[in-house]
C-alpha atoms as a PDB file:
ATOM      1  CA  UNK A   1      -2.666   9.546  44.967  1.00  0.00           C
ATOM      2  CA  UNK A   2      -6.012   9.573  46.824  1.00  0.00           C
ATOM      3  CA  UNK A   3      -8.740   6.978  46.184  1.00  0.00           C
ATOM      4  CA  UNK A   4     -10.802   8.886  44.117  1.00  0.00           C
ATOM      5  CA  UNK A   5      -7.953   9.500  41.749  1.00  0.00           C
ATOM      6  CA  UNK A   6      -7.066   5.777  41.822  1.00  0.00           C
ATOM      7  CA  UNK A   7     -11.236   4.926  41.091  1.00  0.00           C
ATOM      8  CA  UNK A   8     -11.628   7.704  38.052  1.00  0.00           C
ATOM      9  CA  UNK A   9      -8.223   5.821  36.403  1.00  0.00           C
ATOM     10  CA  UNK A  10      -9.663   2.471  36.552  1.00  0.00           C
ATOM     11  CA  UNK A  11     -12.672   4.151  35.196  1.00  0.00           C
ATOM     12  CA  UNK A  12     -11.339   5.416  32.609  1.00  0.00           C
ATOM     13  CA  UNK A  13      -9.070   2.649  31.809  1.00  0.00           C
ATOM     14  CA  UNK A  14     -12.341   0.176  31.399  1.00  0.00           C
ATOM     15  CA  UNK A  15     -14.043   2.724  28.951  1.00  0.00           C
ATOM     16  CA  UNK A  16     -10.889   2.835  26.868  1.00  0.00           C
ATOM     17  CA  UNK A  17     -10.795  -0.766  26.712  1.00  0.00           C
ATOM     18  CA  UNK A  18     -14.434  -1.211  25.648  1.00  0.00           C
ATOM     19  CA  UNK A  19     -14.253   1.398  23.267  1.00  0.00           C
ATOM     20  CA  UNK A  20     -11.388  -1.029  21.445  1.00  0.00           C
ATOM     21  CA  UNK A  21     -13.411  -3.600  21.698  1.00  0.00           C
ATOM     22  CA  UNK A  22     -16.416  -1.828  20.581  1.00  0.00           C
ATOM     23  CA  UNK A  23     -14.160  -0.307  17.602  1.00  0.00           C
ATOM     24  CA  UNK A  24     -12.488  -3.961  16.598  1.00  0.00           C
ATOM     25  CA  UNK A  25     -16.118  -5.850  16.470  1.00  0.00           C
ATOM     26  CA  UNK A  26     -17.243  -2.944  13.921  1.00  0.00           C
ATOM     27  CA  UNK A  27     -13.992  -3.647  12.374  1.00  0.00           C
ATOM     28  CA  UNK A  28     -14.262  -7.258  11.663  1.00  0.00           C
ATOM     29  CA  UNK A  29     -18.271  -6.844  11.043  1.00  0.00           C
ATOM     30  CA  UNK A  30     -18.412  -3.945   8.535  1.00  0.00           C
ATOM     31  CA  UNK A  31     -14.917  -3.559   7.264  1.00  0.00           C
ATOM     32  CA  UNK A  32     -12.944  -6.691   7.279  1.00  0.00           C
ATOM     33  CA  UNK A  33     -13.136  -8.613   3.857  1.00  0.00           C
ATOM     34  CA  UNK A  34     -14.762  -5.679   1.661  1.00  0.00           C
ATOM     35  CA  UNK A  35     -12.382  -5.068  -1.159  1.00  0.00           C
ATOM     36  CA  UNK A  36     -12.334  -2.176  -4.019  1.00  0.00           C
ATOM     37  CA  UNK A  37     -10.870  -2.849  -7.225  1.00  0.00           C
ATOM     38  CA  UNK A  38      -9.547   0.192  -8.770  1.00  0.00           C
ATOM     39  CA  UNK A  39      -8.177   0.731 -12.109  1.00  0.00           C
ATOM     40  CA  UNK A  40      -5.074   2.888 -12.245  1.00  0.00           C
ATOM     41  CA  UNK A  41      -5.667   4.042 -15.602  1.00  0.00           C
ATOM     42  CA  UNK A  42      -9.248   5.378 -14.764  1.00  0.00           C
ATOM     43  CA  UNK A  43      -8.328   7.065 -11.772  1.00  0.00           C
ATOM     44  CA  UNK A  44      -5.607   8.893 -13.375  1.00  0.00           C
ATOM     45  CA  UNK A  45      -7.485  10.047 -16.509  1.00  0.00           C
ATOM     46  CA  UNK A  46     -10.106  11.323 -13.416  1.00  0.00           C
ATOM     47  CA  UNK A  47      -7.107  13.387 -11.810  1.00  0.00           C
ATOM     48  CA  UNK A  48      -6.193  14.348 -15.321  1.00  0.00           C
ATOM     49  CA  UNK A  49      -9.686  15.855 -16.491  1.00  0.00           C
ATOM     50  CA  UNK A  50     -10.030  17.729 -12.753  1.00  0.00           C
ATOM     51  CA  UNK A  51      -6.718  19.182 -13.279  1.00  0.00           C
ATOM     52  CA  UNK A  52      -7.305  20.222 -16.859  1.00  0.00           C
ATOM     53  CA  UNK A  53     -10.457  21.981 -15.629  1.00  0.00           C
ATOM     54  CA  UNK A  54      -9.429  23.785 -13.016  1.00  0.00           C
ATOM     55  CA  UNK A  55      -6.546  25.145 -15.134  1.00  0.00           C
ATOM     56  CA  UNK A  56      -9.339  26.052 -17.337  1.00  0.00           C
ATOM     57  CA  UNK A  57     -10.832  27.916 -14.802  1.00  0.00           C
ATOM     58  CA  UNK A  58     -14.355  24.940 -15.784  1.00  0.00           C
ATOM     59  CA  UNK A  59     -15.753  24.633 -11.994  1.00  0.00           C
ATOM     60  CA  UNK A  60     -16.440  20.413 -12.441  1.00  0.00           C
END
């Protein structure tokens, strides 16, 4: 392996690891701790209706 090989690894290696750095701050700012309550029984009447209309051939 020459040196320039050796240099465009390392390279590489450091963007990778900034990237998951990058990625886990966004993580823990944006997405950790937001929660979505769903209710099972609402969601299924919602598959229910779509799938009642498109048997129906009604576009939604």
């Amino acid at each position: 392996m020459n040196p320039l090989d050796r240099t465009l690894i390392k390279k590489l290696a450091l963007v990778l690891v900034l990237k998951l750095v990058i990625l886990t701050v966004l993580y823990w700012v944006f997405v950790r701790g937001h929660q979505t309550n769903v209710d099972g029984d609402s969601v299924a009447a919602q598959f229910l209706h779509n799938a009642l209309n498109s048997v129906n051939g009604v576009s939604p």
